[in-house]
N, C-alpha and C. Protein backbone atom coordinates (compact mmCIF):
# COMPACT_ATOMS: atom_id res chain seq x y z
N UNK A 1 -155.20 149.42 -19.62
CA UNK A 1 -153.81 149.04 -19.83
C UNK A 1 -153.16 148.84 -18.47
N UNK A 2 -152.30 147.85 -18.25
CA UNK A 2 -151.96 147.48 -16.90
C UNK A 2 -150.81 148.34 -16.77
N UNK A 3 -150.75 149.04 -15.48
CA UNK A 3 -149.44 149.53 -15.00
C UNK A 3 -148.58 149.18 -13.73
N UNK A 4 -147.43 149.61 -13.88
CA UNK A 4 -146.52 149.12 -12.69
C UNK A 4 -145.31 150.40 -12.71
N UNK A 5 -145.51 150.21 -11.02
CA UNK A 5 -144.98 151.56 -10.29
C UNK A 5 -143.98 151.44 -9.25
N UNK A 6 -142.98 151.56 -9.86
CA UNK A 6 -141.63 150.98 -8.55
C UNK A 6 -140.95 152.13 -8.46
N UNK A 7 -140.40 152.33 -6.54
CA UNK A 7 -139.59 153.31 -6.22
C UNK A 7 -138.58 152.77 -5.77
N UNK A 8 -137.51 153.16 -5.84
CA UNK A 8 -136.18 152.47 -5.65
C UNK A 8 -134.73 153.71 -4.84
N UNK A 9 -134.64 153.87 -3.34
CA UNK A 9 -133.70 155.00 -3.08
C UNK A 9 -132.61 154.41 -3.57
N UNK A 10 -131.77 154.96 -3.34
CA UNK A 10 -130.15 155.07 -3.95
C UNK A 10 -129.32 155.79 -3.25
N UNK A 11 -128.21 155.27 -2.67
CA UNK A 11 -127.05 156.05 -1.90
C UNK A 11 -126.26 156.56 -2.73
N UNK A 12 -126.47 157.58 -3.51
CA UNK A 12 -125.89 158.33 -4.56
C UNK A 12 -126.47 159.42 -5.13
N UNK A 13 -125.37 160.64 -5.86
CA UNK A 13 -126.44 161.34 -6.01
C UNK A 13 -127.05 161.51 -7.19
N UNK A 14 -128.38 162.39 -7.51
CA UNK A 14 -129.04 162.44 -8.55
C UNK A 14 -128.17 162.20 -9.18
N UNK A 15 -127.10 163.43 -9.83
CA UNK A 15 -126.63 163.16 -11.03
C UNK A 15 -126.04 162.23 -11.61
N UNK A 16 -125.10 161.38 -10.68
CA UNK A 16 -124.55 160.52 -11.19
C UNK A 16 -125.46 159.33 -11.29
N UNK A 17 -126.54 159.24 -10.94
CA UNK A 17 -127.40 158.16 -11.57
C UNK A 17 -128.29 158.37 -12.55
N UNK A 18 -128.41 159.51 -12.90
CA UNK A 18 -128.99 159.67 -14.25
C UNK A 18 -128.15 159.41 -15.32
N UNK A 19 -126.91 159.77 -15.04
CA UNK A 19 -125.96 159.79 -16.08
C UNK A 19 -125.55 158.03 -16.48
N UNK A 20 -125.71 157.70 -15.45
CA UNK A 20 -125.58 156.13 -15.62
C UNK A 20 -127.20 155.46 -16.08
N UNK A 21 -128.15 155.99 -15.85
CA UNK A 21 -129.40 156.03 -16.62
C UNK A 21 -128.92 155.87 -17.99
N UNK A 22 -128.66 157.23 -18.72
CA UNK A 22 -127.90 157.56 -19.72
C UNK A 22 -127.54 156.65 -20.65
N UNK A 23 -126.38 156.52 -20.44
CA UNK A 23 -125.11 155.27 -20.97
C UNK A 23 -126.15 153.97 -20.74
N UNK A 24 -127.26 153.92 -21.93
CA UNK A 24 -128.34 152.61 -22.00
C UNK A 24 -127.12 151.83 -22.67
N UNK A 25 -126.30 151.98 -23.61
CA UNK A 25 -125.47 150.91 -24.30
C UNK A 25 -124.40 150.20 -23.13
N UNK A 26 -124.77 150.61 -22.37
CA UNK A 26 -124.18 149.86 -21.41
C UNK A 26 -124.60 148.95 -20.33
N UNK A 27 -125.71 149.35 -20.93
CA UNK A 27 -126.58 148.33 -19.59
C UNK A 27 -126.86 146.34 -19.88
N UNK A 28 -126.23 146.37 -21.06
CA UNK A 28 -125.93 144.63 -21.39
C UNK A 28 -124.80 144.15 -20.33
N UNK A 29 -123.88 145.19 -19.80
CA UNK A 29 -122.56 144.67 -19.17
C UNK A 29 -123.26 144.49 -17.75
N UNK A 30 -124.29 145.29 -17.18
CA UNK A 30 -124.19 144.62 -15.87
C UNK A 30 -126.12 144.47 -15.33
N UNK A 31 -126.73 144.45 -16.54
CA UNK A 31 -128.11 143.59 -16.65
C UNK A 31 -128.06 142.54 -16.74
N UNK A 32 -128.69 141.45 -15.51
CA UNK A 32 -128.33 140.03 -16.73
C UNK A 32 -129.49 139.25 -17.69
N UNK A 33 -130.51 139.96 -17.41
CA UNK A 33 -131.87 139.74 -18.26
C UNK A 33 -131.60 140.36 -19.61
N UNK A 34 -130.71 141.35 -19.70
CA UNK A 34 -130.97 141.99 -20.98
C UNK A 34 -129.70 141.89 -22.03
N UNK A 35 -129.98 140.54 -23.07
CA UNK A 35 -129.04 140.01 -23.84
C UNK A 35 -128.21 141.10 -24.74
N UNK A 36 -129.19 142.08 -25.23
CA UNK A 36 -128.56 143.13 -25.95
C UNK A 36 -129.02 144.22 -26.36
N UNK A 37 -128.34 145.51 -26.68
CA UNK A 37 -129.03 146.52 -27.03
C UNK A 37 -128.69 147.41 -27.56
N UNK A 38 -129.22 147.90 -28.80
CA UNK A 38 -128.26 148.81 -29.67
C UNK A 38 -128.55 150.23 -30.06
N UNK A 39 -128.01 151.10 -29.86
CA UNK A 39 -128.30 152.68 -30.15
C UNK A 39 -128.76 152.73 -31.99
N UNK A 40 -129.94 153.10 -32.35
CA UNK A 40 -129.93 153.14 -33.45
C UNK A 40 -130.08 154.57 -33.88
N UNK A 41 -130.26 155.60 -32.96
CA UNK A 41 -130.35 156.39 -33.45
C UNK A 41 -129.91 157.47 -31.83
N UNK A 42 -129.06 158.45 -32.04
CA UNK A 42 -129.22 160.04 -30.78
C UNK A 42 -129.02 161.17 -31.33
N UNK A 43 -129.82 161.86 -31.40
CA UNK A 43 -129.80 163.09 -31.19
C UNK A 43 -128.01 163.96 -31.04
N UNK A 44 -127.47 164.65 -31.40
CA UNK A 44 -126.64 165.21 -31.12
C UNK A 44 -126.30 165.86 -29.43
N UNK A 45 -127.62 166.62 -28.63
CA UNK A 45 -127.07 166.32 -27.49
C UNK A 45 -127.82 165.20 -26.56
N UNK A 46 -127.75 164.01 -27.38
CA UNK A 46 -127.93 162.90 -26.40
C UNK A 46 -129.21 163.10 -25.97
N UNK A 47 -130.41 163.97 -25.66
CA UNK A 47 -131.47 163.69 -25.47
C UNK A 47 -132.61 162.96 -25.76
N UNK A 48 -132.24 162.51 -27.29
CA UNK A 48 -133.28 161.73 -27.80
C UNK A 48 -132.55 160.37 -28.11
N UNK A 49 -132.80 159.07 -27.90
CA UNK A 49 -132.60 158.02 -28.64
C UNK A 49 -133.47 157.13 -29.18
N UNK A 50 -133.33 156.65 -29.84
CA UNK A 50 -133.74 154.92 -30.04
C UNK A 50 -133.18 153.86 -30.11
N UNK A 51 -133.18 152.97 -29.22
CA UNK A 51 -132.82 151.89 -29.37
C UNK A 51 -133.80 150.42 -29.56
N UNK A 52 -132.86 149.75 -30.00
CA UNK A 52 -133.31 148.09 -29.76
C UNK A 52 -132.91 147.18 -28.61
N UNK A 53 -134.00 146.70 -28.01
CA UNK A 53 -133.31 145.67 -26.83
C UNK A 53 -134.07 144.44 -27.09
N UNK A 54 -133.02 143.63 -26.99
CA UNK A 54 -133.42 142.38 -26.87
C UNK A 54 -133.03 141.55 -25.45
N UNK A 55 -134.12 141.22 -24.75
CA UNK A 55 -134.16 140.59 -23.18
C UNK A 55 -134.69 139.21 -22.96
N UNK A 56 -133.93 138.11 -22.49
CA UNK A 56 -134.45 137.29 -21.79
C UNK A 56 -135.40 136.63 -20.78
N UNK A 57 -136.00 136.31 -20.59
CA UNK A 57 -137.28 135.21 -19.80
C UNK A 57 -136.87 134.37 -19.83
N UNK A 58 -135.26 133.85 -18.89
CA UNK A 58 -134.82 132.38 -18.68
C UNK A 58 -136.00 131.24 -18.37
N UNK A 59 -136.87 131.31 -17.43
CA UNK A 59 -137.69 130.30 -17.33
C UNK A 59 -138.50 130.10 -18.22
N UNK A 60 -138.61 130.53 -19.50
CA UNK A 60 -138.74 130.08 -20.51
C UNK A 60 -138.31 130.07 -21.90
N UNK A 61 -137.38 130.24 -21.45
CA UNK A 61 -136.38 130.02 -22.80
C UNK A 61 -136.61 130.99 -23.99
N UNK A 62 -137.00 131.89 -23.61
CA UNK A 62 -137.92 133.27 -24.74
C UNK A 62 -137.35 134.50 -24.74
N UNK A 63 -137.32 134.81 -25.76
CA UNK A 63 -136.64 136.15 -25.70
C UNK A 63 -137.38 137.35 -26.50
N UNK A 64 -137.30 138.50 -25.50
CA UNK A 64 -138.58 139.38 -26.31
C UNK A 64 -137.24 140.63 -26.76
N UNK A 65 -137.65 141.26 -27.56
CA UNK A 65 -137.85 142.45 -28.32
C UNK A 65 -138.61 143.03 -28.83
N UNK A 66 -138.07 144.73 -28.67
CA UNK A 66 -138.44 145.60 -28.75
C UNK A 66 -137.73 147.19 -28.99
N UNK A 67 -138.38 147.85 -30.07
CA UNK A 67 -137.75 149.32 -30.35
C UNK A 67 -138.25 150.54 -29.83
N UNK A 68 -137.49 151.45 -28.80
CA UNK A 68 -138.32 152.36 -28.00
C UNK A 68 -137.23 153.20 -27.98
N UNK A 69 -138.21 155.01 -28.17
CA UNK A 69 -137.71 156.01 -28.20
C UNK A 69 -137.64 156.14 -27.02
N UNK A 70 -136.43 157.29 -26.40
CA UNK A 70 -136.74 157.64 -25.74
C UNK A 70 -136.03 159.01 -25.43
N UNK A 71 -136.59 160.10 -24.51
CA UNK A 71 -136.57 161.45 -24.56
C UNK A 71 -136.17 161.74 -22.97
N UNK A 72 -135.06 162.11 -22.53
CA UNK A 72 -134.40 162.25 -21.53
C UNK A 72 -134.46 163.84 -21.06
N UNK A 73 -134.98 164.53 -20.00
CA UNK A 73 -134.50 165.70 -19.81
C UNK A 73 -133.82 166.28 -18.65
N UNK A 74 -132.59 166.68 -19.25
CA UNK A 74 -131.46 166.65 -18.36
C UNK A 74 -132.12 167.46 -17.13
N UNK A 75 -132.99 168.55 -17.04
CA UNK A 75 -133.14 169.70 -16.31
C UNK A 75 -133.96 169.00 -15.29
N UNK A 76 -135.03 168.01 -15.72
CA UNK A 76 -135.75 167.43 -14.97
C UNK A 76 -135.20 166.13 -14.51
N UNK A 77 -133.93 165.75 -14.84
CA UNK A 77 -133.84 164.00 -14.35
C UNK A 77 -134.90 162.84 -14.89
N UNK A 78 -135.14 163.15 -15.92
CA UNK A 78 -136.38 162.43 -16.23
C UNK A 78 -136.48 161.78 -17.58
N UNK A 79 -136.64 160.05 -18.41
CA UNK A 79 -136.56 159.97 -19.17
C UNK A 79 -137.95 159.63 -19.55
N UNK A 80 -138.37 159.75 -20.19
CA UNK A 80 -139.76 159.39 -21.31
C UNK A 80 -139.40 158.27 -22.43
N UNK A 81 -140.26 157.54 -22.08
CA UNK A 81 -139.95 156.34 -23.49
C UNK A 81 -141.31 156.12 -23.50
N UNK A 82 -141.05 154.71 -25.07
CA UNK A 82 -142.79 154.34 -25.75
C UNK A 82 -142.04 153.52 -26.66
N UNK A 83 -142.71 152.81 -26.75
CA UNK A 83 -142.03 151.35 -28.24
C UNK A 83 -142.78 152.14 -29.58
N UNK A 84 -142.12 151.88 -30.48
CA UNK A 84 -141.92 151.76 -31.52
C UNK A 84 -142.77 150.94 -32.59
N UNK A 85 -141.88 149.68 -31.96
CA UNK A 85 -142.20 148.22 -32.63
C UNK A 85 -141.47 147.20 -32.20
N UNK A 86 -142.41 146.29 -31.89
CA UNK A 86 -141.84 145.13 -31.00
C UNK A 86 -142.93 144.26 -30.32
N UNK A 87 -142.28 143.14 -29.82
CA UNK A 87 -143.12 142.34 -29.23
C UNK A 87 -144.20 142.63 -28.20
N UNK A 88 -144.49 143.65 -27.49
CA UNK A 88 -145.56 143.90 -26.96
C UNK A 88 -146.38 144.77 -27.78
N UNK A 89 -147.57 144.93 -27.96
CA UNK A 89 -148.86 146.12 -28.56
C UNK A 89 -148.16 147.34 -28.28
N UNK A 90 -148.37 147.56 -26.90
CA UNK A 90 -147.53 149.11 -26.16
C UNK A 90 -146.99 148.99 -25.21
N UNK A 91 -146.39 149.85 -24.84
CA UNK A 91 -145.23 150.47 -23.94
C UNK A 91 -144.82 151.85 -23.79
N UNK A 92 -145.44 152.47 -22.69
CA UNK A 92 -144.79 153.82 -22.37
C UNK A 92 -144.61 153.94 -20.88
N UNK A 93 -144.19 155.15 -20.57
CA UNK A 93 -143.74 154.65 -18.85
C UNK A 93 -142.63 156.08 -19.14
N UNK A 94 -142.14 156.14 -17.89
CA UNK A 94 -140.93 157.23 -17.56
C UNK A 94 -140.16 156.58 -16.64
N UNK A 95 -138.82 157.62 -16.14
CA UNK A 95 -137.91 156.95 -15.00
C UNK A 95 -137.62 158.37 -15.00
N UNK A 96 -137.62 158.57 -13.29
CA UNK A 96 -137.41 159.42 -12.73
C UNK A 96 -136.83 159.66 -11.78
N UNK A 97 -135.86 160.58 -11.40
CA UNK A 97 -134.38 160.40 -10.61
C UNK A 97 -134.75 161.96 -9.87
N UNK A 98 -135.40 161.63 -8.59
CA UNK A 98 -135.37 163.18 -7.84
C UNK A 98 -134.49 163.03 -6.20
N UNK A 99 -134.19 163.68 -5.74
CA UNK A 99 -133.40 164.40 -4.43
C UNK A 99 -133.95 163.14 -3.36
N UNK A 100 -133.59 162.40 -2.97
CA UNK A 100 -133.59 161.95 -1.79
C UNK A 100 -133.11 162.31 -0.69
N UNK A 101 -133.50 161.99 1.04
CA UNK A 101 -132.27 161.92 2.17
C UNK A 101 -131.06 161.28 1.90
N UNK A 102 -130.73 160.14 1.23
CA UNK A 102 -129.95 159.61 1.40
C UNK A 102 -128.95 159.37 0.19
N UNK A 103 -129.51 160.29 -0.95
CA UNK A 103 -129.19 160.48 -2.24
C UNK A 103 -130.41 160.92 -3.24
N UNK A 104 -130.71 159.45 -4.13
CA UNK A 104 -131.65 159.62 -4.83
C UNK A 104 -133.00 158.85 -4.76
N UNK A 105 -134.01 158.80 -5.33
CA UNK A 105 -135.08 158.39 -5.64
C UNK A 105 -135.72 158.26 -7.26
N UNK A 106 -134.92 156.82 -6.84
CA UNK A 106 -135.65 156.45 -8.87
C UNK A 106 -136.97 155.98 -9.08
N UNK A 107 -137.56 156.43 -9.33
CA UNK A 107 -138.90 156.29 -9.73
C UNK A 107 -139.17 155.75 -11.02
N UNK A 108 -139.95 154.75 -11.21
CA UNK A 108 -140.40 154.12 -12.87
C UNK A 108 -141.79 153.71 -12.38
N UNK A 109 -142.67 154.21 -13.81
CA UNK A 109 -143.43 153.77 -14.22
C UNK A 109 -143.85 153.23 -15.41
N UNK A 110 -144.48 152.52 -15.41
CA UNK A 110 -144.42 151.19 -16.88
C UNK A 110 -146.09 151.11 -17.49
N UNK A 111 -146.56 151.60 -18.22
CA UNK A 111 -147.62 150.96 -18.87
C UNK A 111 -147.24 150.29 -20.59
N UNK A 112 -148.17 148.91 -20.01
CA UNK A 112 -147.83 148.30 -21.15
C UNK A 112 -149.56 147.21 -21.64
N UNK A 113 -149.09 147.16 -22.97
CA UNK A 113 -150.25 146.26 -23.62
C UNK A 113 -149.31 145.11 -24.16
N UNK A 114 -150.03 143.36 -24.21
CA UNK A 114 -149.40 142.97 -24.65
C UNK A 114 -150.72 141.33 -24.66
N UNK A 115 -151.31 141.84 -25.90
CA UNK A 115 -152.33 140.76 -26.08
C UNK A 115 -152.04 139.61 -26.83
N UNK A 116 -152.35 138.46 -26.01
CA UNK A 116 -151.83 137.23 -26.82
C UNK A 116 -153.57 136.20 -26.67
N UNK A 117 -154.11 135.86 -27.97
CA UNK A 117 -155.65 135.65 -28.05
C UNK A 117 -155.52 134.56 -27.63
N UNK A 118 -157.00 134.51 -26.30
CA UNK A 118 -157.09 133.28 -25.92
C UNK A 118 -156.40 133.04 -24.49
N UNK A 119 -155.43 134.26 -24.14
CA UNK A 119 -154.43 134.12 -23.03
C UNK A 119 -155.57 134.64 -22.10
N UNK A 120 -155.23 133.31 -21.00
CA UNK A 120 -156.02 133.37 -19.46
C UNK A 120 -155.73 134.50 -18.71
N UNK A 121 -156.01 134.80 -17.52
CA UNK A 121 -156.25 135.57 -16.66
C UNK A 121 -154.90 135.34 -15.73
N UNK A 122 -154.56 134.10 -15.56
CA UNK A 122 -153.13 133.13 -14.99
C UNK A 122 -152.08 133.66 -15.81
N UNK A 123 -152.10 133.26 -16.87
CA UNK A 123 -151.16 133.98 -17.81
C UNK A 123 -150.68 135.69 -17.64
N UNK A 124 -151.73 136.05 -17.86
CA UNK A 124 -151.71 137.74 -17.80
C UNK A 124 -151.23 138.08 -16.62
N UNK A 125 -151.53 137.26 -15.48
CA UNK A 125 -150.87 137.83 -14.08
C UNK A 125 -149.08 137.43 -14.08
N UNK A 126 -148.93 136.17 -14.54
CA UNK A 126 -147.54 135.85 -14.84
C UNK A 126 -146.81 136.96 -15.75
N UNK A 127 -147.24 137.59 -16.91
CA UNK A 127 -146.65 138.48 -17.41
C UNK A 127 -146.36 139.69 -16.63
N UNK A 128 -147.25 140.27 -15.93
CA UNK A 128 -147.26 141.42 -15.16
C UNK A 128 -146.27 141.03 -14.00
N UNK A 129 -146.35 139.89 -13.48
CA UNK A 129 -144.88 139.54 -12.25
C UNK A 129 -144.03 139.68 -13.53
N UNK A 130 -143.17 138.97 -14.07
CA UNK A 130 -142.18 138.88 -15.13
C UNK A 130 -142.03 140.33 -15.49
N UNK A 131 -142.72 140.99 -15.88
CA UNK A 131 -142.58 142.55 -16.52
C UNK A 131 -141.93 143.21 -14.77
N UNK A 132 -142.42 143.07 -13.75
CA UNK A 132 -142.45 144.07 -12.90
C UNK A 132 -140.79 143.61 -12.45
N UNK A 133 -140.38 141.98 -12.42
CA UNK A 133 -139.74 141.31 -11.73
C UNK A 133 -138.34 141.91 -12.92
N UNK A 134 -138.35 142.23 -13.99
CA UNK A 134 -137.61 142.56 -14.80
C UNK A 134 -137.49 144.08 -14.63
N UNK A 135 -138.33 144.88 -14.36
CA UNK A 135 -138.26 146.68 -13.81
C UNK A 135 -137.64 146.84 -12.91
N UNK A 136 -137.87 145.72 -11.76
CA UNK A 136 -136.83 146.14 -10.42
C UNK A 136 -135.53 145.50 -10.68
N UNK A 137 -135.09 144.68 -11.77
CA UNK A 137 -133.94 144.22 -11.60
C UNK A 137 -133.18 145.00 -12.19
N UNK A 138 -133.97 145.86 -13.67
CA UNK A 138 -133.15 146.57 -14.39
C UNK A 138 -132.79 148.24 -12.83
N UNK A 139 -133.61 148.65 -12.10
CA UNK A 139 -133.22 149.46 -11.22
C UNK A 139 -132.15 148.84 -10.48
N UNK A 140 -132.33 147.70 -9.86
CA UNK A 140 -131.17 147.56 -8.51
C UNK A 140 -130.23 147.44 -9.43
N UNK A 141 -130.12 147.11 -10.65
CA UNK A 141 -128.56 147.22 -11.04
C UNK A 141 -127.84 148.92 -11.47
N UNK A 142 -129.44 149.40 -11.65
CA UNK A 142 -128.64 150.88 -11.88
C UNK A 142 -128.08 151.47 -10.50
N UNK A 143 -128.90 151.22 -9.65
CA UNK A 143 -128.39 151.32 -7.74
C UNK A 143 -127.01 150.58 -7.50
N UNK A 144 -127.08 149.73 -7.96
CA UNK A 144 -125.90 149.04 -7.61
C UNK A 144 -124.69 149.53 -8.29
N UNK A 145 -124.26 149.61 -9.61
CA UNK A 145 -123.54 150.38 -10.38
C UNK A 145 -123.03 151.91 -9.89
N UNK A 146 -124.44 152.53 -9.35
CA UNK A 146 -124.12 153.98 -8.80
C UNK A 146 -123.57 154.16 -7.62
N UNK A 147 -124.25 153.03 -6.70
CA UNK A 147 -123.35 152.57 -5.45
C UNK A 147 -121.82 152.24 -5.49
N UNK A 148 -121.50 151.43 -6.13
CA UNK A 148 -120.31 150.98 -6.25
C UNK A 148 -119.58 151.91 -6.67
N UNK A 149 -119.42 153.20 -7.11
CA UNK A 149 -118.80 154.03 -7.78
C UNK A 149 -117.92 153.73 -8.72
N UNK A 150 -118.70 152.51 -9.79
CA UNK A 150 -117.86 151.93 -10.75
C UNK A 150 -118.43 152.88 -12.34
N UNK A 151 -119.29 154.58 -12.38
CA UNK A 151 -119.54 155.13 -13.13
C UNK A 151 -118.38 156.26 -13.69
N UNK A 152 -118.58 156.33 -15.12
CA UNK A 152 -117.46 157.22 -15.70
C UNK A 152 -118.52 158.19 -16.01
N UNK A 153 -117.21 159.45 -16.04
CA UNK A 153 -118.40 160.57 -16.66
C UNK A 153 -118.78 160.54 -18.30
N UNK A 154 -119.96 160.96 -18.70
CA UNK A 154 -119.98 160.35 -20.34
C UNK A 154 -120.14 162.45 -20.88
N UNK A 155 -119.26 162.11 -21.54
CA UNK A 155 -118.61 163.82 -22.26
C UNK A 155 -119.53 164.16 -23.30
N UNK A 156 -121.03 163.71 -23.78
CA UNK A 156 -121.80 163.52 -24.30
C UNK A 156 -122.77 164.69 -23.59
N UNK A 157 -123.36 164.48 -22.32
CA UNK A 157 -124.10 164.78 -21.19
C UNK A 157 -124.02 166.03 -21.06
């Protein structure tokens, strides 16, 4: 199963970028790959969700979805997800928010399956850029958001 492993510092600290981790229903307002996404299900204290996202592949006019739990722990900074059901086979991976010099250190890792019969070797490498090129964008916007100090506190947390 192919994986992908991006580290991303952050001039901010842990907490407030987890918490903006967090608040996923918000990440349509300043993602621009990711058309939409809906809480279908949390847990009472917010640790567990599921949602639906539906994301864009402008250069080709395609739009994937997918339904993935996911299991957040506040103590560790750390969320756990895995699909459900959706357009790829699988998907699991974590994001991880530990102590940096200069704030934080978000860490993601991504394993995913996503067999399409007959698909080349060209192909498969294009998906894996596209998948990875979509991981770092969904981070620099959580960096960027936490940077900007445009985060509210969520009374949930």
């Amino acid at each position: 199963m192919p994986r992908i492993e991006l580290n991303l510092d952050i001039d901010a600290p842990v907490e407030t970028v987890y918490e903006i981790a967090r608040r996923v229903e918000e990440f349509p307002t300043f993602m621009n790959d990711l058309q939409s996404l809906t809480v279908l299900e949390r847990s009472p204290d917010g640790n567990r969700t599921v949602t639906e996202w539906v994301g864009q592949v402008r250069e080709f006019r395609m739009t994937i979805k997918w339904v993935q739990e996911d299991i957040w722990d506040p103590e560790q900074k750390r969320d756990d997800f895995h699909l459900i059901r959706g357009d790829m086979d699988a998907m699991s991976g974590y994001w991880q928010f530990s102590a940096a010099p200069n704030g934080t250190r978000f860490s993601s890792v991504l394993d995913y399956e996503y067999n399409v019969p007959l698909i080349g070797p060209m192909i498969k490498a294009l998906i894996q850029k596209k998948l990875t090129e979509n991981l770092a964008s969904q981070m620099k916007a959580i960096k960027a958001r936490a940077e900007s100090g445009s985060q509210q506190p969520n009374p949930t947390s």
